[in-house]
Structures are given as structure tokens and as C-alpha cells.
N, C-alpha and C. Protein backbone atom coordinates (compact mmCIF):
# COMPACT_ATOMS: atom_id res chain seq x y z
N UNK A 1 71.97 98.27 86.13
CA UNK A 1 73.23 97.56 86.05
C UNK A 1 73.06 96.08 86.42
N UNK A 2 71.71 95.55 86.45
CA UNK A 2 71.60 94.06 86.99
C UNK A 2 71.29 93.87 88.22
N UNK A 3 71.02 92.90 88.39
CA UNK A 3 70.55 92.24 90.14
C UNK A 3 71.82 91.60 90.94
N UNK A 4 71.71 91.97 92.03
CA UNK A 4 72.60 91.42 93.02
C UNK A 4 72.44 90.73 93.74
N UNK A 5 73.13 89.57 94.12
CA UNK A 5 72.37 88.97 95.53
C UNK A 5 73.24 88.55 96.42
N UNK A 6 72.81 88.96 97.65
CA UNK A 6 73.84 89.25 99.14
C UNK A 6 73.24 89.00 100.03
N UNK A 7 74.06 89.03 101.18
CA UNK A 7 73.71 89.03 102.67
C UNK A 7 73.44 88.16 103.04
N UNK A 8 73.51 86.69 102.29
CA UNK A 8 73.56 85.56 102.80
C UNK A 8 73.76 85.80 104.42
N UNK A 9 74.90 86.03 104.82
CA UNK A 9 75.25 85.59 106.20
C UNK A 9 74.46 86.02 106.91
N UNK A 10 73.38 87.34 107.23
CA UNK A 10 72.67 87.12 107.76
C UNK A 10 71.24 86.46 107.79
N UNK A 11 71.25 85.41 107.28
CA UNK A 11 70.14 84.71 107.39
C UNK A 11 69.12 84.97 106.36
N UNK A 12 69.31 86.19 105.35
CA UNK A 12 68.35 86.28 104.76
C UNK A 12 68.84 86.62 102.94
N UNK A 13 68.26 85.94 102.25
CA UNK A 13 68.77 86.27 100.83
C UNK A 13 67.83 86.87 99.86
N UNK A 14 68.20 88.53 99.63
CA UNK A 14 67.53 89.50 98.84
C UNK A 14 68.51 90.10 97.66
N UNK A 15 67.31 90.38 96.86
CA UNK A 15 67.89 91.23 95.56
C UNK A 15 68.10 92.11 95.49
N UNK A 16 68.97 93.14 95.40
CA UNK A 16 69.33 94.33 95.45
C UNK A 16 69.60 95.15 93.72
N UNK A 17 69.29 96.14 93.73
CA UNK A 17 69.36 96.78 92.40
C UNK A 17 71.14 97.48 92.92
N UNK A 18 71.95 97.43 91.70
CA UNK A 18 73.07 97.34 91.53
C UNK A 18 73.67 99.13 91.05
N UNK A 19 73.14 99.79 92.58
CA UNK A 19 72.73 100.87 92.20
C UNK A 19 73.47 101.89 93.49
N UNK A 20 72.98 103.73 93.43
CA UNK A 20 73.20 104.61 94.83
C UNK A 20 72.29 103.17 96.00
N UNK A 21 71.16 102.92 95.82
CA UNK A 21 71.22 101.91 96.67
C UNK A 21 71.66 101.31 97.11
N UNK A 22 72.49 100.05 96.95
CA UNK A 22 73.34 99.23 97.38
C UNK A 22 74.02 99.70 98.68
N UNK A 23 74.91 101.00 97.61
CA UNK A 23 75.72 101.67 99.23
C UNK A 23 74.67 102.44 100.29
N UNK A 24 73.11 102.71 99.74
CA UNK A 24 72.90 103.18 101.20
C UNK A 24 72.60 102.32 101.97
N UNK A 25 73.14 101.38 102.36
CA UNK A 25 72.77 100.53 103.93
C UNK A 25 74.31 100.60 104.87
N UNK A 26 73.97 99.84 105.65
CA UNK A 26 74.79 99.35 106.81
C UNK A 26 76.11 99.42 106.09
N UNK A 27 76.91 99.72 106.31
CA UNK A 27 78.44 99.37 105.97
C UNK A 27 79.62 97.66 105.82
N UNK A 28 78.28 97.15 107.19
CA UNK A 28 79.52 96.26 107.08
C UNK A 28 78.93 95.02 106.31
N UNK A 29 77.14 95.33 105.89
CA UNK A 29 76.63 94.42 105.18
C UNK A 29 77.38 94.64 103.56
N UNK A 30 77.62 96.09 103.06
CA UNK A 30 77.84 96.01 102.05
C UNK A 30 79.18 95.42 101.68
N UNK A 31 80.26 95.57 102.47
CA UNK A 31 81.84 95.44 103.02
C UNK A 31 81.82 93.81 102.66
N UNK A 32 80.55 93.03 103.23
CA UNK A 32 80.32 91.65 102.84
C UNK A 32 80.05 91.59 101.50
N UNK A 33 78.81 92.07 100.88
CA UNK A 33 78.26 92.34 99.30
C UNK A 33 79.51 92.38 98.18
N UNK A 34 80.51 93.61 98.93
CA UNK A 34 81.78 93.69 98.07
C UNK A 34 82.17 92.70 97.05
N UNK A 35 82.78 91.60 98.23
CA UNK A 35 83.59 90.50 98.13
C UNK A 35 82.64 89.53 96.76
N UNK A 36 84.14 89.93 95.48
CA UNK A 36 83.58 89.46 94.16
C UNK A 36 82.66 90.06 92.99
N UNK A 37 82.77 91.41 93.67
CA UNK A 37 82.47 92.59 92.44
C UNK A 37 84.12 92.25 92.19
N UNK A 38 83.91 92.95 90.43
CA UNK A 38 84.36 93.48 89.59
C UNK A 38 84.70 94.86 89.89
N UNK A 39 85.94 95.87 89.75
CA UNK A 39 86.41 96.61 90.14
C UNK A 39 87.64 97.24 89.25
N UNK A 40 87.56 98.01 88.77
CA UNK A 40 88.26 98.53 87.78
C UNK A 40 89.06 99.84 87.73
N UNK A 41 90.14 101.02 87.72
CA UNK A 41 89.88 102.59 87.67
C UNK A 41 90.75 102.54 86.36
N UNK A 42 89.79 103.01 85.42
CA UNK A 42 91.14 103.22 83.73
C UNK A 42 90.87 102.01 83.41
N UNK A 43 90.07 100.74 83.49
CA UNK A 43 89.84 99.86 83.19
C UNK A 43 91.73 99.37 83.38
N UNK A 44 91.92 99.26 84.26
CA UNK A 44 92.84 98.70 85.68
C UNK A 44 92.76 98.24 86.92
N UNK A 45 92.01 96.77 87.16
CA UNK A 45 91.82 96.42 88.48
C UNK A 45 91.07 94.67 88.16
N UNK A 46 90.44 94.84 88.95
CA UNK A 46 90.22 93.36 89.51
C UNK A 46 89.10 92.77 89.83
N UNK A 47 89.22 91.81 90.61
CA UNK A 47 87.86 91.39 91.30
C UNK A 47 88.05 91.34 93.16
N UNK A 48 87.41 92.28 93.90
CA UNK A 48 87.57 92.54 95.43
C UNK A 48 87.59 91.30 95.75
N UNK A 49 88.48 91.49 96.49
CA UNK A 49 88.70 90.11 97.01
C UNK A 49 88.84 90.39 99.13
N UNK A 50 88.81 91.74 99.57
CA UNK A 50 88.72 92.06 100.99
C UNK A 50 88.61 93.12 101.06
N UNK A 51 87.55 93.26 102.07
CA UNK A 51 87.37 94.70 102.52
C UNK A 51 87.11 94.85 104.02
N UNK A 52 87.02 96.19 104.91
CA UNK A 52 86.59 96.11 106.27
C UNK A 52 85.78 97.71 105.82
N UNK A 53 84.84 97.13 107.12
CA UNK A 53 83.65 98.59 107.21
C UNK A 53 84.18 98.94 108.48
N UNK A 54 83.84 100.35 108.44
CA UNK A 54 83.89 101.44 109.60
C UNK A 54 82.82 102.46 109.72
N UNK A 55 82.32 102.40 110.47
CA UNK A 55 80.69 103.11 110.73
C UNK A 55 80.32 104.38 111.31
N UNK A 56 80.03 105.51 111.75
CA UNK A 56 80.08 106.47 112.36
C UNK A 56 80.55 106.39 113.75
N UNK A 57 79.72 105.65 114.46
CA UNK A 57 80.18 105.60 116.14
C UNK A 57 81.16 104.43 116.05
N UNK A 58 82.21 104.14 115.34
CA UNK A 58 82.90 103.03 115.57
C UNK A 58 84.43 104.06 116.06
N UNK A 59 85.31 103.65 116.79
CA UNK A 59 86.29 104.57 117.38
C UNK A 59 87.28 104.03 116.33
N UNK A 60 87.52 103.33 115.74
CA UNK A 60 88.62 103.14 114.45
C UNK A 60 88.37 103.65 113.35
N UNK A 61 86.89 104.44 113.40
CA UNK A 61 86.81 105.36 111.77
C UNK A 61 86.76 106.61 112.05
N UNK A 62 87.32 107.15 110.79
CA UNK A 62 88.33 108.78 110.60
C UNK A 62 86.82 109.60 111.11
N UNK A 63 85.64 108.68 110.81
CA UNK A 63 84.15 109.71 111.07
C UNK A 63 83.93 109.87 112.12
N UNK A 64 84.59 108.78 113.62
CA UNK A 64 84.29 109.40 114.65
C UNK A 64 84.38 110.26 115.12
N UNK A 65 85.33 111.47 115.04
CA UNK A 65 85.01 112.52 115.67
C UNK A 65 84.50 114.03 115.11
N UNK A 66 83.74 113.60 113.71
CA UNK A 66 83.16 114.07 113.15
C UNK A 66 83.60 115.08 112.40
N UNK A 67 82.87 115.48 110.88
CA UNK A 67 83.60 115.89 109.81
C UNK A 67 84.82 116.97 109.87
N UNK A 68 85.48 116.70 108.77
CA UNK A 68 86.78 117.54 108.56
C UNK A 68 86.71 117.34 107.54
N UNK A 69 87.91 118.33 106.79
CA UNK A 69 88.50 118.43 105.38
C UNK A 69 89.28 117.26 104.70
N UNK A 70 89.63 116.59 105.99
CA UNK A 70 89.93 115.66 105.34
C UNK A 70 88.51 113.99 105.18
N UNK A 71 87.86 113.92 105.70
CA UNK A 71 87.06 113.21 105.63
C UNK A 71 85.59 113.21 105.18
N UNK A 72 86.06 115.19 104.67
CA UNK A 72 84.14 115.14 104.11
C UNK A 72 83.62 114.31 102.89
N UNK A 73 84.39 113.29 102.50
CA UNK A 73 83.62 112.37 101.29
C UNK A 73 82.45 111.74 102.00
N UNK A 74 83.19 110.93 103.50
CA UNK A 74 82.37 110.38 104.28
C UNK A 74 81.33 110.57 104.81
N UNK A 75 81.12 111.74 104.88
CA UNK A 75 79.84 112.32 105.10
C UNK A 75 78.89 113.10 104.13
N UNK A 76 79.45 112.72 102.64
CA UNK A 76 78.69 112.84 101.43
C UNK A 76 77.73 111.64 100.83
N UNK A 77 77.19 111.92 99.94
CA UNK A 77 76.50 110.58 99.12
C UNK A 77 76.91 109.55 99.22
N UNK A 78 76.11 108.50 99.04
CA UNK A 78 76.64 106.76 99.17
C UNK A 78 77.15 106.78 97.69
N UNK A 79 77.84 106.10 97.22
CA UNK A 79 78.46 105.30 95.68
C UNK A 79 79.20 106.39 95.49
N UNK A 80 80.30 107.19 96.55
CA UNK A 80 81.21 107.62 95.74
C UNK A 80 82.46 107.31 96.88
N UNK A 81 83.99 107.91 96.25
CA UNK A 81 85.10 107.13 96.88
C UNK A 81 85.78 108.21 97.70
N UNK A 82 86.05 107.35 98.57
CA UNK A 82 86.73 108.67 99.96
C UNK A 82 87.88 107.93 99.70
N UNK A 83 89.24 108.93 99.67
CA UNK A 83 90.67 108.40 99.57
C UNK A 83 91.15 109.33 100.48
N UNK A 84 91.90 108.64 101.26
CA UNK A 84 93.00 109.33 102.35
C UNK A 84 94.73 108.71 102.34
N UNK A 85 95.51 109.73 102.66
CA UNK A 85 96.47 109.16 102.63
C UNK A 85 97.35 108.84 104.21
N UNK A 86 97.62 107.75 103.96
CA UNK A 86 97.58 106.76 105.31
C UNK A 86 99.15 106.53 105.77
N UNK A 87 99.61 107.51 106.61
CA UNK A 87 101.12 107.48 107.43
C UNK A 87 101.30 108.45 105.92
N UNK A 88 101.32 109.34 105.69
CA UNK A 88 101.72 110.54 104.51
C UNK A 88 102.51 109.09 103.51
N UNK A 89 102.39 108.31 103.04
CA UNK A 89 102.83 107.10 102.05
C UNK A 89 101.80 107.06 101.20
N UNK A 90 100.44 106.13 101.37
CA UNK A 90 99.85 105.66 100.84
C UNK A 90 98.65 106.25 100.92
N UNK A 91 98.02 106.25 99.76
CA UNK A 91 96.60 106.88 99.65
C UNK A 91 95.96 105.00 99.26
N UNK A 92 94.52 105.15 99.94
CA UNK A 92 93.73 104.36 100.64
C UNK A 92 92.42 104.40 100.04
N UNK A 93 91.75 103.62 99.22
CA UNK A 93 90.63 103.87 99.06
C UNK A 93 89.08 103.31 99.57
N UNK A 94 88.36 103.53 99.53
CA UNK A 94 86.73 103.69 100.35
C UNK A 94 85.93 104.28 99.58
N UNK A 95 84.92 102.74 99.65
CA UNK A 95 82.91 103.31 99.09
C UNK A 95 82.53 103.87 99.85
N UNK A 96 82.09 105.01 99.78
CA UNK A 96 80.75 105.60 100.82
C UNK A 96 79.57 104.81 100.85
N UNK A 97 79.00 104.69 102.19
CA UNK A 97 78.19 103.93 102.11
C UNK A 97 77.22 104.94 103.20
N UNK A 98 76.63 104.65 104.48
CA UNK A 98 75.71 105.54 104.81
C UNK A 98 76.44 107.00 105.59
N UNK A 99 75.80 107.94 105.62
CA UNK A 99 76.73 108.93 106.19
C UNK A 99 77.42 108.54 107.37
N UNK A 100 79.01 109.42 107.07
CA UNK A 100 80.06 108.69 108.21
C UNK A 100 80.26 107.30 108.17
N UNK A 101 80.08 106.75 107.17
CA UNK A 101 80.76 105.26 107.28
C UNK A 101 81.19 104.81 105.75
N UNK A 102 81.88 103.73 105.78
CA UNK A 102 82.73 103.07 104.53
C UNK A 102 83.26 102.07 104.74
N UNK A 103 83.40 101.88 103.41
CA UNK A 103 83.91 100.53 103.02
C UNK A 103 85.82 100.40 102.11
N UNK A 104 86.64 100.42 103.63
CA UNK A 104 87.63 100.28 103.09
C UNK A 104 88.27 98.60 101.85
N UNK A 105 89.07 99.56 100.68
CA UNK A 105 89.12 98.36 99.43
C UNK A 105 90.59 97.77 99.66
N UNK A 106 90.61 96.75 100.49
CA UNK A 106 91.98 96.30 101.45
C UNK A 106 92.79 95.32 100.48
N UNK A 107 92.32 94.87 99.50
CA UNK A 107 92.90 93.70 98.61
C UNK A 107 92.11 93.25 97.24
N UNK A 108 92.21 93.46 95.93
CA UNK A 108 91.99 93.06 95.03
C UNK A 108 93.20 91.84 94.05
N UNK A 109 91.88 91.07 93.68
CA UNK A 109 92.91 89.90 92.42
C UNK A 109 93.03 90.47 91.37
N UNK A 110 94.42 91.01 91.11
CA UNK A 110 94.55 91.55 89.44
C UNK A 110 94.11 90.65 88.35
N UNK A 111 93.01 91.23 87.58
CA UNK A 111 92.77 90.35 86.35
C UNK A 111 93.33 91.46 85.27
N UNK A 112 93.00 92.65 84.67
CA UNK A 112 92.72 93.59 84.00
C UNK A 112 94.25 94.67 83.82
N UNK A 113 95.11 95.26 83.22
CA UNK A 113 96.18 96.20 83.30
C UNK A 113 97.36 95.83 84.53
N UNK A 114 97.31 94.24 83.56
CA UNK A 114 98.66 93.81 85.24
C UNK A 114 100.00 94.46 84.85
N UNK A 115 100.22 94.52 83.36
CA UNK A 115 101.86 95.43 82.84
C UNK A 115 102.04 96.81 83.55
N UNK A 116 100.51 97.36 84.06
CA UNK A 116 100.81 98.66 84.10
C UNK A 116 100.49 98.57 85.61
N UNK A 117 99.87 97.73 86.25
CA UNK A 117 100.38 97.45 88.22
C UNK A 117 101.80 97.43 88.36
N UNK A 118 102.22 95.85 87.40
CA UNK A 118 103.27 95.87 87.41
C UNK A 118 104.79 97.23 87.65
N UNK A 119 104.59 97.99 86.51
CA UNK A 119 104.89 99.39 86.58
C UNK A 119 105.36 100.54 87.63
N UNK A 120 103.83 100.39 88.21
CA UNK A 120 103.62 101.37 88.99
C UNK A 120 103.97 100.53 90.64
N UNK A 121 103.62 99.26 90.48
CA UNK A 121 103.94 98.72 91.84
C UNK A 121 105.57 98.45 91.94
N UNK A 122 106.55 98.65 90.63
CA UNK A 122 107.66 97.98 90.71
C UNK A 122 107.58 96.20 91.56
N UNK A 123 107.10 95.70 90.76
CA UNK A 123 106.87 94.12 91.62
C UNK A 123 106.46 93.25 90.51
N UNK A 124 106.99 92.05 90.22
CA UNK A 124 106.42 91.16 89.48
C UNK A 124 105.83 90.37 89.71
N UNK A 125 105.58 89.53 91.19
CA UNK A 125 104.37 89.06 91.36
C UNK A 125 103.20 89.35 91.77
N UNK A 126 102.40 88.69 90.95
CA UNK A 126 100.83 89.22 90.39
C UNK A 126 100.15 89.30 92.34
N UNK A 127 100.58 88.56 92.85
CA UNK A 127 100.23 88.12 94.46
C UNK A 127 100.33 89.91 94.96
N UNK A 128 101.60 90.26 95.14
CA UNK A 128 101.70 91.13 95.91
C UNK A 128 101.53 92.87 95.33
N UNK A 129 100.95 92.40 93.94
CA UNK A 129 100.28 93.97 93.41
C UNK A 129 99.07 94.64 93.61
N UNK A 130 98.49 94.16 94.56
CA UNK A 130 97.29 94.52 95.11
C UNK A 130 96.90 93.93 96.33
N UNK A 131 97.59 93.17 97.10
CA UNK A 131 97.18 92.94 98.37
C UNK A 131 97.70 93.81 99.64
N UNK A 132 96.29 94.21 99.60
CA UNK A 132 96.73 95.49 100.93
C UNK A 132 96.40 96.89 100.17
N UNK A 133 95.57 97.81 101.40
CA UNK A 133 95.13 98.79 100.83
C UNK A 133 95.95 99.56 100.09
N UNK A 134 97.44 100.04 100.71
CA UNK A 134 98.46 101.14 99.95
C UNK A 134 98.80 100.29 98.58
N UNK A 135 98.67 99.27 98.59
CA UNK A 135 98.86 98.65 97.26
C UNK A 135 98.24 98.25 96.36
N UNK A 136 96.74 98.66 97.10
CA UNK A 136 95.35 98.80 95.75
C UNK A 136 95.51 100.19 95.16
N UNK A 137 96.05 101.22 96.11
CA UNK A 137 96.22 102.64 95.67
C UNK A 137 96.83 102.67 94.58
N UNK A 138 98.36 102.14 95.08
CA UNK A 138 99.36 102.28 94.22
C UNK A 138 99.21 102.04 92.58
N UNK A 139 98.91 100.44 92.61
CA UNK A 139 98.27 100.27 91.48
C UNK A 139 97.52 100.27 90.70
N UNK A 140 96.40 101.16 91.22
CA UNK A 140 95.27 101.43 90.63
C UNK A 140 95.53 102.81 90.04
N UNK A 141 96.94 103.78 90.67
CA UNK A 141 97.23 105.04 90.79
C UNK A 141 96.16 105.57 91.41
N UNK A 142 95.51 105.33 92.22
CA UNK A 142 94.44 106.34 93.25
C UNK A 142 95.36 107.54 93.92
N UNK A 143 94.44 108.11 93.80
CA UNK A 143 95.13 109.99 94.21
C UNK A 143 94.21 110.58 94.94
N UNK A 144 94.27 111.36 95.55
CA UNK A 144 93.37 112.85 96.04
C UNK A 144 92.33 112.95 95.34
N UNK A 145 92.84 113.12 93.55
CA UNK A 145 91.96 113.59 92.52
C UNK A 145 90.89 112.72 92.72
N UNK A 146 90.58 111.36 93.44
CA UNK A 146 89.66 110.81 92.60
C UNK A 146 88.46 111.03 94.38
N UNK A 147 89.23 111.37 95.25
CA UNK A 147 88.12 111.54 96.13
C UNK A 147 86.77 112.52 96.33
N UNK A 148 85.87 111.92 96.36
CA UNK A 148 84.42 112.36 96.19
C UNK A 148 83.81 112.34 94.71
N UNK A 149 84.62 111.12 94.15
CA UNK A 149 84.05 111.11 92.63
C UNK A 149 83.11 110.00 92.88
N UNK A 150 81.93 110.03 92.18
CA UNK A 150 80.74 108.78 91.92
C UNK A 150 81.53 107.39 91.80
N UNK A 151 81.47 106.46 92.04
CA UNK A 151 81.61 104.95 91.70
C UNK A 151 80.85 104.62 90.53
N UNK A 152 79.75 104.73 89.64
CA UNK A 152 79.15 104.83 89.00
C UNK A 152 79.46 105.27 87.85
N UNK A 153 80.34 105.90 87.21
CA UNK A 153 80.46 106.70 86.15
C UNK A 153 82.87 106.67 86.20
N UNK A 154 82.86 106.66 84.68
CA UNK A 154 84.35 106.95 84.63
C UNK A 154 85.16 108.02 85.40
N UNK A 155 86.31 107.79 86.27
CA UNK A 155 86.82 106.59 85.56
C UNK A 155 87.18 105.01 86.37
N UNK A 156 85.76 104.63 87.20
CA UNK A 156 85.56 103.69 88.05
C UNK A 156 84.57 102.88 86.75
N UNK A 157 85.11 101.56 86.96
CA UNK A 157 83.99 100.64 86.30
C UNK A 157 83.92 99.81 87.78
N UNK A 158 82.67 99.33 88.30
CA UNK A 158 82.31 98.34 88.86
C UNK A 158 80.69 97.65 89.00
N UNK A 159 80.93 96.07 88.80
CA UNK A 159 80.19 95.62 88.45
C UNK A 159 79.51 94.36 89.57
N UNK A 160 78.95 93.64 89.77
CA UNK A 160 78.76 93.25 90.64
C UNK A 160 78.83 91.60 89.87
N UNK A 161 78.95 90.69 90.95
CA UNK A 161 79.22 89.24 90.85
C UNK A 161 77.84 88.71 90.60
N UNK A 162 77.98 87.78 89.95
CA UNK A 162 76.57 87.00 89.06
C UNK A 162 76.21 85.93 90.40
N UNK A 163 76.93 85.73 91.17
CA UNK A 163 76.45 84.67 92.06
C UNK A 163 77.53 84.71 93.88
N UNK A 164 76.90 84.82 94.75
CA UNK A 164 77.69 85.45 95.85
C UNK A 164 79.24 84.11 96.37
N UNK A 165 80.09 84.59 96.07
CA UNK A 165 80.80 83.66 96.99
C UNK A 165 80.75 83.24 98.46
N UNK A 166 82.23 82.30 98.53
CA UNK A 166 81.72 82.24 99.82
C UNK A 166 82.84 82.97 100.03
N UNK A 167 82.39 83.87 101.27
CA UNK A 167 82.75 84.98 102.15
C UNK A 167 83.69 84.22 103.54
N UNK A 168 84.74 84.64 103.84
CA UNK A 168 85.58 84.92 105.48
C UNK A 168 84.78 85.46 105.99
N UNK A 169 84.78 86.01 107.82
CA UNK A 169 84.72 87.22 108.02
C UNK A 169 85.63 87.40 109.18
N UNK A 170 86.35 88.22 109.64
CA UNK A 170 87.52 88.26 111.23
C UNK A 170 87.84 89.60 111.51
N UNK A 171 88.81 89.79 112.35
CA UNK A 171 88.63 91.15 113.06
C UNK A 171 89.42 92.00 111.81
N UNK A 172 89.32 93.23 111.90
CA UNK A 172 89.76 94.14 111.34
C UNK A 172 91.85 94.26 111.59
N UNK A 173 92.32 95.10 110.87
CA UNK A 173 93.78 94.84 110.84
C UNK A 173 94.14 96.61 110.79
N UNK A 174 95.66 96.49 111.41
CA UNK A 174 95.86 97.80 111.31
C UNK A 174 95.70 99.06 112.21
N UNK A 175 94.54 98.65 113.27
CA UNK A 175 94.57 99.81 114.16
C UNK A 175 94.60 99.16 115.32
N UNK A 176 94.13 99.84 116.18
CA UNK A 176 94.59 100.11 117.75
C UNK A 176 93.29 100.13 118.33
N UNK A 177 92.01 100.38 118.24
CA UNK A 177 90.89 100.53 118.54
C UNK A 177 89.96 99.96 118.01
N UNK A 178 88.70 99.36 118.69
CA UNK A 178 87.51 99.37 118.39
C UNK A 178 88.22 97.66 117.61
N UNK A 179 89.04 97.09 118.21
CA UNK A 179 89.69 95.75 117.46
C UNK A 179 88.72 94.36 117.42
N UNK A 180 87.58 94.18 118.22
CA UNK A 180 86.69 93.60 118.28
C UNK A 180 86.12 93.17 117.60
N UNK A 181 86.02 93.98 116.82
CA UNK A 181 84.46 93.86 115.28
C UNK A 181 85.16 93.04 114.75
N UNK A 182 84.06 91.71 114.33
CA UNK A 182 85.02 91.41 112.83
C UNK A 182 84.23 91.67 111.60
N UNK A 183 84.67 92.81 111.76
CA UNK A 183 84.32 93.52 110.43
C UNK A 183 85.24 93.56 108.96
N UNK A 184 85.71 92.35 108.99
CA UNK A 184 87.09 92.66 107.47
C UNK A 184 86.14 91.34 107.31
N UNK A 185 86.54 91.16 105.70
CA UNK A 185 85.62 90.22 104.97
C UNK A 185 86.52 89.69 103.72
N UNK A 186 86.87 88.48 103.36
CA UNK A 186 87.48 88.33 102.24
C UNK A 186 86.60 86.97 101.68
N UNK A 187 87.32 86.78 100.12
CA UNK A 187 87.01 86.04 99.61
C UNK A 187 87.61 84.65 100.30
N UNK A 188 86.83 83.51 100.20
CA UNK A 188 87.40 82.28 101.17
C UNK A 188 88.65 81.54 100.39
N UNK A 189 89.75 81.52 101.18
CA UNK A 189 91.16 80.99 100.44
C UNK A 189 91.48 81.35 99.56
N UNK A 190 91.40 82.96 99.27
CA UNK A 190 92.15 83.50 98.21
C UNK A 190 93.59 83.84 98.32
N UNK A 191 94.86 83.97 97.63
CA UNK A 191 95.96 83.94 97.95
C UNK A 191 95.80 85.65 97.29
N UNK A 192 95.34 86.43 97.37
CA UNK A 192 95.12 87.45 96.80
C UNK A 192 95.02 88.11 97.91
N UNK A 193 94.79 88.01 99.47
CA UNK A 193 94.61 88.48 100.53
C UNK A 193 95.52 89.21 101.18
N UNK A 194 95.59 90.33 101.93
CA UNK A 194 96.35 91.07 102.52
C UNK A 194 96.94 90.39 103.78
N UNK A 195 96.24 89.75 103.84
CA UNK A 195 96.26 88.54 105.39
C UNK A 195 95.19 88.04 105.81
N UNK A 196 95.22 86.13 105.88
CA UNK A 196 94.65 85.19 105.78
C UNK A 196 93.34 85.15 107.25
N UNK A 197 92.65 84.72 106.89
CA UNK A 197 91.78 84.92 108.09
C UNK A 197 91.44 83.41 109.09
């Protein structure tokens, strides 16, 4: 699927095959990598524009206290999608990346099926049809059905960015624990953001 190139921020810049690889590393390196893939479900979506990682021993991910029915994606293969539904509202989606950890998909820029975000988000600006995880769900229609399906294969297209942007990075949003990390990552001054960093 092409060459990737990431991880700038830590000091070092490598090529990565655009592959189950990618997702098997660290979570919050890939959570960085994200930011500016191409991202699609039904050829409906965008370009990532924020994400946050959550790691096995981190006390704000569903993996800390180890597997359940509801979280066994997370502890399956890297490159496929764990969806949960978040306050019984919103279903939530996540790359698997190494066992027990992920990469929550917190905000995408609609390029691709905006009539049919539109639609499903009831909302006409393009701003607020995908910023924020329950509203990548919504409009992407993410369901149950699609958890523990490959990233790799229909009906996910994603592709990776020809050249790395520049990256945010700040604390995570939303929970109560483990608030420290700044593990959320967005694209720099995108108005596409769930909240500005």
C-alpha cells in the first residue's frame, strides 16, 4: 500500500510499510502516524484529523482491567476496529494496535459522502459532522457490526499521507483518569477538531 513516514516527534524519521505492521507498535506513536491518513467506511469519510491512544496499563483504557465481551477486539490483531458504545448513545471507533491498546478516531475532515453525513448527522455544517468521536460514528454509520473487522479490506478504505504533517499533541479529553498523558494528537490548526489544543 506504499511507504509511510512518521514519528518525527520522536527524534527519529523511518519508513514504515503501510501495513498489519504499522499498527503493531506503541499506540500512542501510531495515534501520532494517524494524523492525515485518509479514512473512509462505504467510501464515506475523510482525512484524520485527531486521535488519542490508550495502552494496556493505562487506567483510562476499557483494557485495564482486562478482557471482556465487550472489549475483546482489543485484545485481538493489530489493523482491525474495536467499536464501543459510549454512555449507551454513541458508538466510538478504534485501531487496534498492540494487544490491549488503541487508537481512539476522535475527529475527522469530511472530504468524501458529505450529503450522506449530512443525513445521518442531521447538521449542515461540514465543521460539526465529524468532530468528536460519537460524531465520527454517527456519520460514518459505525455499528457493533463493524467491530473486529480488518482495517485493510472493505468496507474500510484507508490510506496513508504522502508527507507527515505537522502534528499538536495535549492531554487526552473526556475521562477522569490517567489525565496526564498527552496522549491526543491533532492536525495543527485544524477547525475540524473536537477541541483545540
Amino acid at each position: 500500500m506504499g511507504d509511510y513516514i512518521g514519528a518525527a516527534q520522536i527524534g527519529e524519521l523511518y519508513r514504515l510499510q503501510w501495513d498489519d505492521s504499522f499498527f503493531a507498535r506503541d499506540a500512542v506513536t501510531v495515534a501520532a502516524d494517524l494524523i492525515g491518513a485518509e479514512f473512509a467506511v462505504s467510501e464515506v469519510g475523510g482525512i484524520i484529523v485527531e486521535t488519542e491512544a490508550y495502552l494496556p496499563d493505562d487506567a483510562a483504557s476499557h483494557s485495564f482491567t482486562g478482557a471482556t465481551n465487550r472489549n475483546r477486539s482489543m485484545f485481538g490483531p493489530p489493523a482491525h476496529a474495536y467499536v464501543y458504545l459510549s454512555y449507551g448513545l454513541h458508538w466510538c471507533l478504534n485501531f487496534v494496535c498492540l494487544p490491549g491498546s488503541a487508537v481512539l478516531i476522535r475527529a475527522i475532515e469530511p472530504r468524501w459522502g458529505l450529503e450522506t453525513m449530512r443525513e445521518r448527522r442531521r447538521v449542515s455544517q461540514d465543521r460539526l459532522l465529524c468532530s468528536g468521536p460519537g460524531r465520527v460514528g454517527q456519520a460514518l454509520a459505525i455499528g457493533k457490526e463493524e467491530d473486529g473487522l480488518p482495517l485493510d479490506r472493505k468496507p474500510f478504505r484507508l490510506s496513508p499521507t504522502a508527507k507527515r504533517p505537522p502534528v499538536s499533541a495535549g492531554l487526552r479529553v473526556g475521562i477522569s483518569k490517567a489525565v496526564e498523558h498527552p496522549w491526543r494528537f491533532g492536525l495543527e490548526n485544524s477547525p475540524f477538531l473536537s477541541r483545540n489544543f
